[in-house]
Protein backbone atom coordinates (compact mmCIF):
# COMPACT_ATOMS: atom_id res chain seq x y z
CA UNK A 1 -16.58 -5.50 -8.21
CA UNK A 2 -16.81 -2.23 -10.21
CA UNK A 3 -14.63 0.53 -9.35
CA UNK A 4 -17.59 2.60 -8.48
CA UNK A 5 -17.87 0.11 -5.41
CA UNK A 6 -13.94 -0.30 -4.43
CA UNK A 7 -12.95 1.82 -1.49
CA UNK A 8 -9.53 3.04 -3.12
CA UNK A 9 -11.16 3.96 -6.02
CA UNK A 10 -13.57 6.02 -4.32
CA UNK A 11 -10.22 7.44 -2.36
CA UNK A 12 -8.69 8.36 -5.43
CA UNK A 13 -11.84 10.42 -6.59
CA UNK A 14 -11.92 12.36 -3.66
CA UNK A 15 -15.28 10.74 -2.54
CA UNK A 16 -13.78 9.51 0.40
CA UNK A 17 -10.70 11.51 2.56
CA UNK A 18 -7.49 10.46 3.01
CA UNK A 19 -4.82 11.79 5.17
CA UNK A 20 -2.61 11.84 1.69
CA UNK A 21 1.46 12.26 2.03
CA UNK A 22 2.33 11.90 -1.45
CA UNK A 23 0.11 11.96 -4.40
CA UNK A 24 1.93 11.65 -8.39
CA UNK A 25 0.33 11.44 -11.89
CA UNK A 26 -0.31 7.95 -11.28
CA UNK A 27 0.08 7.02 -7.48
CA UNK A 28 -1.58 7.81 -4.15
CA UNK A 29 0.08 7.48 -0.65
CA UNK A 30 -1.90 8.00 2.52
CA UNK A 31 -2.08 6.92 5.96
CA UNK A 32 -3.91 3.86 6.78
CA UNK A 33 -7.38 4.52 9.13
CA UNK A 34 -6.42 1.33 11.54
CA UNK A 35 -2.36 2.02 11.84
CA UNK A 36 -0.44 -1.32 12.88
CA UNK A 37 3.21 0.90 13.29
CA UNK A 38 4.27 4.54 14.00
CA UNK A 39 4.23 4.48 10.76
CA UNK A 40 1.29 2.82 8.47
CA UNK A 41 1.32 4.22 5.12
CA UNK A 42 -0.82 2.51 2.25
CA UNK A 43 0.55 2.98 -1.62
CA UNK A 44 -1.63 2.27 -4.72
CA UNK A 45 -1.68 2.71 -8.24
CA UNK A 46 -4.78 5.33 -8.86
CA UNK A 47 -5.95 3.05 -11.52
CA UNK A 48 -7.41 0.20 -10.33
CA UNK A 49 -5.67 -3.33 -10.10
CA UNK A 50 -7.09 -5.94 -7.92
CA UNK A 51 -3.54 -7.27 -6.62
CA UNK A 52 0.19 -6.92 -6.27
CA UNK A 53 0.29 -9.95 -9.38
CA UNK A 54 -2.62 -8.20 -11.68
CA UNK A 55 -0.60 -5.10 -11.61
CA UNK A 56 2.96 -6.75 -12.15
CA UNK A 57 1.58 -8.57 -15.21
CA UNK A 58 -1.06 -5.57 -16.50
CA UNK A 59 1.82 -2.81 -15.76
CA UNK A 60 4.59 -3.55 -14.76
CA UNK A 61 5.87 0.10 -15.30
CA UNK A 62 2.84 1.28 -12.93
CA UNK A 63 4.14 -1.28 -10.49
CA UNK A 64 7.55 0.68 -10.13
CA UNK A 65 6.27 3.53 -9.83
CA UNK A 66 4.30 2.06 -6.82
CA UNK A 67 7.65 1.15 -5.53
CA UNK A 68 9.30 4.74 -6.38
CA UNK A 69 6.29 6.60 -4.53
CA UNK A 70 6.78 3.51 -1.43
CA UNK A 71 10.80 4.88 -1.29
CA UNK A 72 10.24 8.44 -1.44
CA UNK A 73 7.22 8.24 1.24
CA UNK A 74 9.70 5.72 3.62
CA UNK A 75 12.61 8.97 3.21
CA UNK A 76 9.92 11.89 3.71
CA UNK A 77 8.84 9.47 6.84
CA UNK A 78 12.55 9.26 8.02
CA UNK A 79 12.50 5.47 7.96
CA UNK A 80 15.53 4.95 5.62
CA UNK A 81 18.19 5.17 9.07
CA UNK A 82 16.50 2.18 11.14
CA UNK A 83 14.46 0.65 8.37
CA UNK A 84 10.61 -0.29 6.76
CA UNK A 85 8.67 -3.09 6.00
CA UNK A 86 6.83 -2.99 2.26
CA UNK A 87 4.03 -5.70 2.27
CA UNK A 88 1.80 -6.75 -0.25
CA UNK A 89 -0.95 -9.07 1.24
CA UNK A 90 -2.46 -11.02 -2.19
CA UNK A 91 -5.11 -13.10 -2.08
CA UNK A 92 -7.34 -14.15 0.79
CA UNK A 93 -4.66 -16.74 2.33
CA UNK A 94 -2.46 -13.37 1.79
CA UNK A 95 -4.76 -11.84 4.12
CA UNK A 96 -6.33 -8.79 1.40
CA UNK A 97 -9.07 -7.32 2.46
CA UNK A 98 -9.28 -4.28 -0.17
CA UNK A 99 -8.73 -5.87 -3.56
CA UNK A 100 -7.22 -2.61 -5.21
CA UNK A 101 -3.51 -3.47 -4.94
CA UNK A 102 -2.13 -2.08 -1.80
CA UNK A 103 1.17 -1.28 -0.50
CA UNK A 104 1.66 -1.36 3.00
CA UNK A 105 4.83 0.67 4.45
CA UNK A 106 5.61 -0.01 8.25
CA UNK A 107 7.74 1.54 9.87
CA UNK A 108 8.78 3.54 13.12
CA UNK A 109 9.47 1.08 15.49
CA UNK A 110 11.42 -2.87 15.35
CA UNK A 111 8.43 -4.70 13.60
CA UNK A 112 9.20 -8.26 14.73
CA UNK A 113 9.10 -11.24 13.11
CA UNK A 114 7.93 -11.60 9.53
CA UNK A 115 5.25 -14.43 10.20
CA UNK A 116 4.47 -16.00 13.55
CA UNK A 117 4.25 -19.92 12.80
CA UNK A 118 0.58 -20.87 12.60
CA UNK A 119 1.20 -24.03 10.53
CA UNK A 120 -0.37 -26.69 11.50
């Protein structure tokens, strides 16, 4: 996939909006379009990575700063009191369906369990 085609590419040129929260030189945080919390904030690197292990091995320093922008957007959201997931979905068994690496921070409300068991 080119980054002409990916949709958080086309996000970060302004091609398509975004409710953005939190934008830095190298990061973009906005709300997601299909919210599974209160709170449903995705984070990603503006340049483009296809996953959470891409990044951590391409750029590892971009990769914190993922996490940095993640922390700062879980304070402005007032999650730090009661808490916030950060998940990284990887792969198809990961259940990614954008591969540009995405952040997702949940938060807002208890969240549950981590994983239902669906082992067979």
């Amino acid at each position: 996939m080119s980054t002409t085609d990916c949709l958080f590419c086309r996000i970060v040129a302004g091609e398509i909006p975004a409710t953005v929260l939190r934008e830095t030189r190298t990061t973009l945080a906005f709300r997601d379009i299909d919210p599974k919390a209160p709170v449903h904030v995705l984070v990603i690197p503006k340049e483009h990575y296809a996953d959470v292990a891409t990044l951590a091995e391409g750029d590892p320093g971009l990769a914190a700063e993922v996490l940095a922008t993640a922390a700062a957007v879980a304070e402005e959201e007032g999650l730090l009191g009661d808490g916030f997931r950060l998940l990284f979905n990887t792969g198809t068994y990961g259940g990614q369906e954008v591969f540009h690496v995405h952040a997702h921070l949940l938060g807002g409300a208890p969240l549950g369990p981590m994983l239902t068991s669906n082992l067979s």
